[in-house]
Protein backbone atom coordinates (compact mmCIF):
# COMPACT_ATOMS: atom_id res chain seq x y z
CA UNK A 1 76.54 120.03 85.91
CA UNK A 2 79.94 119.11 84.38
CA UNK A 3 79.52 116.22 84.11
CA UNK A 4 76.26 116.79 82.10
CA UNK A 5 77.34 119.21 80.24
CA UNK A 6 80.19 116.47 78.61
CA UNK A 7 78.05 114.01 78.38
CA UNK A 8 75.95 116.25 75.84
CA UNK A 9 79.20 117.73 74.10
CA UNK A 10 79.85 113.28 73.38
CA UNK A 11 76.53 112.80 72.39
CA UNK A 12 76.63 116.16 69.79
CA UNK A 13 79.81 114.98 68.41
CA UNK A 14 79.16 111.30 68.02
CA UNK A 15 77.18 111.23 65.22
CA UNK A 16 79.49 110.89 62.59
CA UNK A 17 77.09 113.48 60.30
CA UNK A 18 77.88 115.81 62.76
CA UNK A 19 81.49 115.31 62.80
CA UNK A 20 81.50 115.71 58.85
CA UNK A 21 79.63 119.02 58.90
CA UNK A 22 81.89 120.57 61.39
CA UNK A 23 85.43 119.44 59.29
CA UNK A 24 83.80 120.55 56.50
CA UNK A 25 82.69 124.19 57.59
CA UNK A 26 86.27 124.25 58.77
CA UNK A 27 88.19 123.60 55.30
CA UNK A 28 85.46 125.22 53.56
CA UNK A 29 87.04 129.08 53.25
CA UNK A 30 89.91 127.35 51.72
CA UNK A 31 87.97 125.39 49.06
CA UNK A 32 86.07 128.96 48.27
CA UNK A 33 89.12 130.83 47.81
CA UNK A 34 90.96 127.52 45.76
CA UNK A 35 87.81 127.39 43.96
CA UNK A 36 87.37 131.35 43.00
CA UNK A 37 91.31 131.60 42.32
CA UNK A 38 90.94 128.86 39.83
CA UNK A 39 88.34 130.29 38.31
CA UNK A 40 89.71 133.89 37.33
CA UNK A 41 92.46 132.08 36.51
CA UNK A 42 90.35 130.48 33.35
CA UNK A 43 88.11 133.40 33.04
CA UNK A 44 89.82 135.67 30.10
CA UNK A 45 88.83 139.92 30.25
CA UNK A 46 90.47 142.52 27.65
CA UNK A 47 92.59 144.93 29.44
CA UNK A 48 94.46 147.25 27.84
CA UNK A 49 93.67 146.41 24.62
CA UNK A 50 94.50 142.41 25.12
CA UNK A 51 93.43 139.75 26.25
CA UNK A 52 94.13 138.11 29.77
CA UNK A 53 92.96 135.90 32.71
CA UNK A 54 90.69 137.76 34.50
CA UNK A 55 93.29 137.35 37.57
CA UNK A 56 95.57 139.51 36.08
CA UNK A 57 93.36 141.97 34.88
CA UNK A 58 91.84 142.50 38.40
CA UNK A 59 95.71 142.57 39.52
CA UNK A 60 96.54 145.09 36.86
CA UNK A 61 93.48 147.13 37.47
CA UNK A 62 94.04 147.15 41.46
CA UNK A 63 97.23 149.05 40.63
CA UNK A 64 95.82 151.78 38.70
CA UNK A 65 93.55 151.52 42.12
CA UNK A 66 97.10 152.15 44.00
CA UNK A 67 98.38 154.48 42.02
CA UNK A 68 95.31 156.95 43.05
CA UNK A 69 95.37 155.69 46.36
CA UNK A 70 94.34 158.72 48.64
CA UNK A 71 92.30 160.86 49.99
CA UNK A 72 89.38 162.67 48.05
CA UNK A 73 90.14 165.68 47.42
CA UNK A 74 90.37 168.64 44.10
CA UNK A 75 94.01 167.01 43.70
CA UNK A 76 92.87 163.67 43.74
CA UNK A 77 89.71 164.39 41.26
CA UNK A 78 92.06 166.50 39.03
CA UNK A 79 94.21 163.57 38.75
CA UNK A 80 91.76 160.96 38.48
CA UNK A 81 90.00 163.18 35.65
CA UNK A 82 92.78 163.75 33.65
CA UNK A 83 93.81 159.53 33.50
CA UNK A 84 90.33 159.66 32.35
CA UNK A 85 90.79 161.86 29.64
CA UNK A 86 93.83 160.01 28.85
CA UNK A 87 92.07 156.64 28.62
CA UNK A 88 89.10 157.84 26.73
CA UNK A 89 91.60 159.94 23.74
CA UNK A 90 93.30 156.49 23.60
CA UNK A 91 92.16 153.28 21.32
CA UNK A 92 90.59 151.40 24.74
CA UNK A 93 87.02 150.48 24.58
CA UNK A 94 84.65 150.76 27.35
CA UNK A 95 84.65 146.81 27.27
CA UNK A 96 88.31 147.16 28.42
CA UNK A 97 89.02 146.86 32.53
CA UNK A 98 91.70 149.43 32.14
CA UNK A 99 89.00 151.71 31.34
CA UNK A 100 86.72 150.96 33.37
CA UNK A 101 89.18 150.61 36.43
CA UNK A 102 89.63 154.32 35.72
CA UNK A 103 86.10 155.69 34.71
CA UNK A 104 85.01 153.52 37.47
CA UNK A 105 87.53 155.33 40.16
CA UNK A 106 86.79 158.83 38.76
CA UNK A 107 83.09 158.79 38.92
CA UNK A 108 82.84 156.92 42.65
CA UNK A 109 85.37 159.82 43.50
CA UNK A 110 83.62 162.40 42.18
CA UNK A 111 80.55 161.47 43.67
CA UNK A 112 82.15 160.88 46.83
CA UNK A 113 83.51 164.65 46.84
CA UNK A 114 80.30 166.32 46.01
CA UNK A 115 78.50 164.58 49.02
CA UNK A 116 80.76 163.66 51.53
CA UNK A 117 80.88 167.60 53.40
CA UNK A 118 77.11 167.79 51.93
CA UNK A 119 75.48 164.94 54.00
CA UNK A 120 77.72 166.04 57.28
CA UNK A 121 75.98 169.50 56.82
CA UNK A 122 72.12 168.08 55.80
CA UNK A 123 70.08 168.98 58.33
CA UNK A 124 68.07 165.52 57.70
CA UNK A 125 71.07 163.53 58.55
CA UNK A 126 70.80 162.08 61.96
CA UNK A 127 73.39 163.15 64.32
CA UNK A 128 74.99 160.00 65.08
CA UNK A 129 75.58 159.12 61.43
CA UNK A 130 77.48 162.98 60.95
CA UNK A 131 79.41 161.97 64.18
CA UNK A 132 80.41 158.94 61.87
CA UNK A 133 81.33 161.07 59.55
CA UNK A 134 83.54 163.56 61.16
CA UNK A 135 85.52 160.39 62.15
CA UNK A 136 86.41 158.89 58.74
CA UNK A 137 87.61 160.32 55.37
CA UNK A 138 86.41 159.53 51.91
CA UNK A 139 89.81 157.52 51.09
CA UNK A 140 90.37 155.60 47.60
CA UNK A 141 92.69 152.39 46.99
CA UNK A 142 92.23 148.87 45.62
CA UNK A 143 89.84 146.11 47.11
CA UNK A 144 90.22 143.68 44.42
CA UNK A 145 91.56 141.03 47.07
CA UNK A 146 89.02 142.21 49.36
CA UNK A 147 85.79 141.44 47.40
CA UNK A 148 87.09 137.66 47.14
CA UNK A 149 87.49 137.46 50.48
CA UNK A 150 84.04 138.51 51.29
CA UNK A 151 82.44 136.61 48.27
CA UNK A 152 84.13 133.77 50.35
CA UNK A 153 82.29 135.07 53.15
CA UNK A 154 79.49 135.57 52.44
CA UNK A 155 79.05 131.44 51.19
CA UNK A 156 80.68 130.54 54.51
CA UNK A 157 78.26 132.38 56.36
CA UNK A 158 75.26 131.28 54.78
CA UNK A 159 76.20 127.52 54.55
CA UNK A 160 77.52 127.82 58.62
CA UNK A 161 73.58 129.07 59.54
CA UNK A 162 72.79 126.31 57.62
CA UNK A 163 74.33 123.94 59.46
CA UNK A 164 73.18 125.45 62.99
CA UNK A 165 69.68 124.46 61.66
CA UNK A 166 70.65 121.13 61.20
CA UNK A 167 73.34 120.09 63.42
CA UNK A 168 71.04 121.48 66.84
CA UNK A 169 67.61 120.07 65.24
CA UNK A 170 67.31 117.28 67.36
CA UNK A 171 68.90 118.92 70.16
CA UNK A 172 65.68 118.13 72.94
CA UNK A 173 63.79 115.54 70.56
CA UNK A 174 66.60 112.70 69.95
CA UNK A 175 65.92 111.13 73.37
CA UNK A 176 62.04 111.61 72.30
CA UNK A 177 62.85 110.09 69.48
CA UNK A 178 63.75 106.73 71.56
CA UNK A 179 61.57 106.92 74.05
CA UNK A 180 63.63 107.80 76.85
CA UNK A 181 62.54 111.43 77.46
CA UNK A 182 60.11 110.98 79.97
CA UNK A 183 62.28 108.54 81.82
CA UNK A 184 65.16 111.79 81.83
CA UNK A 185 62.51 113.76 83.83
CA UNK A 186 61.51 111.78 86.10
CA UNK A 187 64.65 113.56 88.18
CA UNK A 188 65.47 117.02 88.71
CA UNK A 189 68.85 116.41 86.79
CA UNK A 190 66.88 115.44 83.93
CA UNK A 191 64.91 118.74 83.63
CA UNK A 192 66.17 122.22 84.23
CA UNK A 193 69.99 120.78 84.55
CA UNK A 194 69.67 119.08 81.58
CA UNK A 195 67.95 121.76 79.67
CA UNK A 196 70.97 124.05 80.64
CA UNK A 197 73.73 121.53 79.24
CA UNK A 198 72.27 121.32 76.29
CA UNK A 199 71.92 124.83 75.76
CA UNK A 200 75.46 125.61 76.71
CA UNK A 201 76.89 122.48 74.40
CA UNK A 202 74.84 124.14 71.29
CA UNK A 203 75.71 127.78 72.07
CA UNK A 204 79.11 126.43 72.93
CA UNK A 205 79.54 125.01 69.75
CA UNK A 206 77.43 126.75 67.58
CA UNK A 207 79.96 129.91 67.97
CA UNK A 208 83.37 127.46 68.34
CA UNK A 209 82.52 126.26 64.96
CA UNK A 210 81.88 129.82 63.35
CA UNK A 211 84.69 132.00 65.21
CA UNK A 212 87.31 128.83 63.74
CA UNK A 213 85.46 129.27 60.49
CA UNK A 214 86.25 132.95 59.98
CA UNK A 215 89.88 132.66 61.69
CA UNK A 216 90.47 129.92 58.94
CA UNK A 217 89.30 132.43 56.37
CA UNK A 218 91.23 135.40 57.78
CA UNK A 219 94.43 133.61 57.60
CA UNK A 220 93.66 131.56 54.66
CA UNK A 221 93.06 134.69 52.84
CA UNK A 222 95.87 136.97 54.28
CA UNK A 223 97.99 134.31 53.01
CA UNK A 224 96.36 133.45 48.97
CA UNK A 225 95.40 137.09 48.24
CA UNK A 226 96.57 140.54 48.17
CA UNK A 227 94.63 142.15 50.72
CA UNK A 228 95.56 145.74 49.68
CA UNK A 229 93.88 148.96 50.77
CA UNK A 230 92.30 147.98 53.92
CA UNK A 231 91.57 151.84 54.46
CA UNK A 232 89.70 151.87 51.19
CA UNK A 233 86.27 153.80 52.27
CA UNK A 234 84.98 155.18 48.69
CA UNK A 235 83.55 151.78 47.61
CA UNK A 236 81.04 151.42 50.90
CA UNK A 237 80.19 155.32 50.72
CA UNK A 238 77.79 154.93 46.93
CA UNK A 239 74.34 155.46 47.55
CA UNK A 240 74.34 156.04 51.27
CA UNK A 241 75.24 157.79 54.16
CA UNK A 242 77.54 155.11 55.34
CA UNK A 243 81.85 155.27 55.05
CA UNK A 244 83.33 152.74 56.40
CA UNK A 245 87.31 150.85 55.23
CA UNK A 246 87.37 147.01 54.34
CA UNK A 247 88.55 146.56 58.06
CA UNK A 248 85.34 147.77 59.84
CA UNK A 249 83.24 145.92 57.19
CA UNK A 250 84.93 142.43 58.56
CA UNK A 251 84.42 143.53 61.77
CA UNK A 252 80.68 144.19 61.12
CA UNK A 253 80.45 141.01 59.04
CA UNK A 254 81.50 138.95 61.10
CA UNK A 255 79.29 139.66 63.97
CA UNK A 256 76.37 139.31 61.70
CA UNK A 257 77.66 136.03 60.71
CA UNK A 258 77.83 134.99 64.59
CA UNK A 259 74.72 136.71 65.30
CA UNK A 260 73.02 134.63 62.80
CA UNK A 261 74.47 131.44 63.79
CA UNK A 262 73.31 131.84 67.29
CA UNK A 263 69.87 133.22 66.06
CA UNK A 264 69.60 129.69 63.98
CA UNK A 265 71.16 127.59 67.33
CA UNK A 266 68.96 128.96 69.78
CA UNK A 267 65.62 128.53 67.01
CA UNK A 268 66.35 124.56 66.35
CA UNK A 269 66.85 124.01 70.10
CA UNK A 270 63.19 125.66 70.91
CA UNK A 271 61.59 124.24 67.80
CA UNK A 272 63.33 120.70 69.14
CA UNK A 273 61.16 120.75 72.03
CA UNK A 274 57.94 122.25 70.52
CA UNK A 275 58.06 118.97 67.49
CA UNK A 276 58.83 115.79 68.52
CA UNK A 277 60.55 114.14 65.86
CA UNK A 278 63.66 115.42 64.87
CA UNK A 279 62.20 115.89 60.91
CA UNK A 280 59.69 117.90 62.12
CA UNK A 281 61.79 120.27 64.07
CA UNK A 282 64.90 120.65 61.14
CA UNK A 283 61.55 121.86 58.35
CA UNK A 284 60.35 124.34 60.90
CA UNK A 285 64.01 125.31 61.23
CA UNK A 286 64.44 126.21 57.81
CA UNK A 287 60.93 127.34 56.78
CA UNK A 288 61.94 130.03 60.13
CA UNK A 289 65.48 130.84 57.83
CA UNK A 290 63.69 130.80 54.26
CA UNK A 291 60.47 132.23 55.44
CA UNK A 292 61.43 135.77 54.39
CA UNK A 293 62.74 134.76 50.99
CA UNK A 294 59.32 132.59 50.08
CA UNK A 295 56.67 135.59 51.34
CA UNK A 296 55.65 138.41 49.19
CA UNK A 297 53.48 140.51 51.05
CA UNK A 298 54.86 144.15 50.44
CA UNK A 299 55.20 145.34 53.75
CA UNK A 300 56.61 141.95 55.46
CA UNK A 301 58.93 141.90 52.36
CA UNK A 302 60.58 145.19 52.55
CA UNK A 303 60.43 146.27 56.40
CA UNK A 304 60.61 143.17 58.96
CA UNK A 305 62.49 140.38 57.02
CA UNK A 306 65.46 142.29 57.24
CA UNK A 307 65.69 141.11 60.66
CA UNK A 308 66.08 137.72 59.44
CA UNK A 309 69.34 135.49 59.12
CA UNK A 310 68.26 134.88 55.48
CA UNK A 311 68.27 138.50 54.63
CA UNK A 312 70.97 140.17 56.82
CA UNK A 313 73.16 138.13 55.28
CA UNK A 314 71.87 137.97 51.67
CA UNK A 315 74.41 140.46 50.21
CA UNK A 316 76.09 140.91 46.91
CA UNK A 317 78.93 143.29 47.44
CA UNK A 318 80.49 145.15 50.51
CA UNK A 319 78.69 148.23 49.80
CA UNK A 320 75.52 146.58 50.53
CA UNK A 321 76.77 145.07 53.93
CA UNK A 322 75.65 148.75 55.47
CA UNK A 323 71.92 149.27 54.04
CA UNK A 324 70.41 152.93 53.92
CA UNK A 325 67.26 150.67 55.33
CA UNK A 326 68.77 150.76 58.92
CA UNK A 327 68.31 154.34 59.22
CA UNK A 328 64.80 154.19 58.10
CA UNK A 329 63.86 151.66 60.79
CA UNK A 330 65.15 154.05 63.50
CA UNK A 331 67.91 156.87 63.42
CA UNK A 332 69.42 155.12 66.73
CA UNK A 333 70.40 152.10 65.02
CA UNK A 334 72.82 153.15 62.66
CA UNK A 335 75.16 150.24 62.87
CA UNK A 336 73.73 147.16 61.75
CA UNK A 337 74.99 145.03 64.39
CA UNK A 338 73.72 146.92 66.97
CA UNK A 339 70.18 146.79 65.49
CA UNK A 340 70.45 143.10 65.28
CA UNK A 341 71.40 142.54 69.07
CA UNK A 342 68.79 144.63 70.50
CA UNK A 343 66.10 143.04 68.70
CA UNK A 344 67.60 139.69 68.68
CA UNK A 345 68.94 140.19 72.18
CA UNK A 346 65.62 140.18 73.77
CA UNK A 347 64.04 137.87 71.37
CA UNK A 348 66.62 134.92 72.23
CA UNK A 349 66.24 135.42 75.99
CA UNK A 350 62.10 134.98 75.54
CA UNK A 351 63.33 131.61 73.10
CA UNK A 352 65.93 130.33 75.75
CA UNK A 353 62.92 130.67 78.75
CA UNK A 354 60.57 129.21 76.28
CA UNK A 355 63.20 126.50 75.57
CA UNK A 356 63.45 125.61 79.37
CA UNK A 357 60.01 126.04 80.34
CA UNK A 358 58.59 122.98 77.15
CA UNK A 359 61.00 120.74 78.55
CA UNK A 360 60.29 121.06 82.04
CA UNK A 361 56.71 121.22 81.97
CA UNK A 362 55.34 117.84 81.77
CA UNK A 363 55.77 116.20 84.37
CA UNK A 364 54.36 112.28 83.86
CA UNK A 365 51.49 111.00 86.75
CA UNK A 366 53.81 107.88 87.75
CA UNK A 367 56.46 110.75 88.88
CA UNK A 368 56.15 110.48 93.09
CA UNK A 369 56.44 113.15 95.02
CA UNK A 370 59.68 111.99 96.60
CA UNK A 371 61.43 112.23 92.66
CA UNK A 372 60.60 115.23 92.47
């Protein structure tokens, strides 16, 4: 089985497409965050009544952000409301980011405050989301650095599923594609052995490449940006039940990032022995990814697709990363993640049989008895 199992990982990696992809997922976080620096660098904003890069306006606005750093509390709004006041008696427009840093922080606080203790006491909240609850405070601070880094994310994430789709493709059907298949099977090593290398190699490496692809970005970003207020809660809490800090968030990103990437891995290699040329098997790939974005039927589009790489990744800002939608779909599944890998869980064990069981059931007549 070893020895199977590298002479798949040799066959993955000598393509020299594949080879490309994978260096390029790998200094891809980099190039986001080069890219993105560069251009707030070039981007110009009005803060405080002049003009600047729109780097140093989110710099400048992160420490107002600091300054109120804190729990939510009367103190807190008091303060917050009377920089407000301040701002709004002074000649600063509302197209200025020092205002809005500051209206911005006063009215996420204040709503913050008047339904923080109000959900924990609903009697329509489910109990496992008050337990959440009791656990973490409404706490305010800057995220400026943050939102880059998941921005950055969020393109590494998608573009990394991407890849899965393509880079496992032709996982079963490249030796179809040659005409040697049938010749594999005619021994036991060729069928249920073989099926299990190349699952391993493409799980193997399907979650090798992302886990190096979000280390890279961790330390890439820990490095080129100021990842203050990692306890910051107030930005996730708008609109939902949910508080969670910027840490947690990562945490719950990145699974869904992994999650997805094996979802896409395990889909290729199936489809890869359903189609037998390698084309065939990459479309069905991505019409499987896309398919939630291109249908419009109202109850596929707002219920199910969410289940989908496509969608569960699809986000805008951190305080969409935890959806209200979870709760709706059942009570028990409050963290996304955990939604994701029961559904998922099961549905990639039923792929992985169905996987083993196209490849090993055809066996050819001129197979004797004694091959087999």
């Amino acid at each position: 089985m070893k020895n199977l199992i590298r002479g798949e990982l040799k066959k993955f990696l000598h393509p020299l497409s594949h080879r490309i992809i994978i260096v390029f997922l790998l200094i891809l976080p980099i190039l986001l965050l080069l890219v993105f620096q560069y251009s707030d660098q070039h981007s110009k904003v009005l803060f405080d009544g002049k003009w600047v890069s729109l780097a140093e306006g989110k710099q400048s606005a992160d420490e107002i952000r600091k300054d109120l750093a804190g729990t939510i509390d009367e103190s807190w709004l008091s303060k917050a409301e009377t920089m407000l006041n301040d701002a709004a008696e002074s000649d600063l427009t509302q197209m200025d980011m020092k205002y809005q840093a500051i209206s911005n922080a006063y009215w996420l606080g204040e709503y913050t405050y008047n339904n923080f203790e109000a959900n924990k006491h609903n009697i329509t909240t489910p109990d496992i989301i008050k337990a959440d609850l009791e656990k973490n405070l409404p706490v305010y601070g800057p995220y400026e650095g943050w939102l880059m880094r998941m921005e950055a994310f969020k393109y590494c994430a998608i573009i990394y599923i991407i890849s899965c789709l393509y880079l496992f493709s032709d996982l079963f059907n490249q030796e179809d594609a040659v005409g040697i298949m049938d010749m594999l099977k005619s021994s036991r090593m060729g069928r249920k052995p073989l099926a299990m290398a190349k699952i391993t190699v493409a799980v193997t490496m399907g979650l090798a490449v992302g886990g190096l692809m979000y280390g890279i970005l961790a330390v890439s970003s820990s490095f080129m940006l100021n990842l203050q207020g990692s306890d910051t809660t107030v930005m996730m809490f708008e609109g939902a039940f949910q508080i969670y800090n910027f840490t947690k968030i990562n945490q719950q990103a990145f699974l869904l990032m992994m999650c997805g990437g094996l979802i896409c891995t395990i889909i290729a290699s199936f489809l890869s022995t359903v189609m037998k040329k390698p084309f065939a098997s990459l479309a069905g790939s991505i019409l499987f990814y896309a398919g939630p974005s291109l249908i419009t039927i109202h109850f596929f589009n707002t219920t199910w697709n969410v289940l989908f790489p496509s969608s569960f990744l699809n986000f805008q800002a951190l305080k969409q990363l935890m959806h209200f939608s979870w709760v709706q779909i059942n009570t028990r599944f409050y963290h996304r993640t955990s939604a994701i890998a029961l559904i998922w869980g099961v549905m990639l064990l039923l792929l992985i049989a169905g996987t083993f069981y196209m490849h090993c059931r055809n066996k050819k007549n001129y197979i004797t008895k004694g091959w087999r």
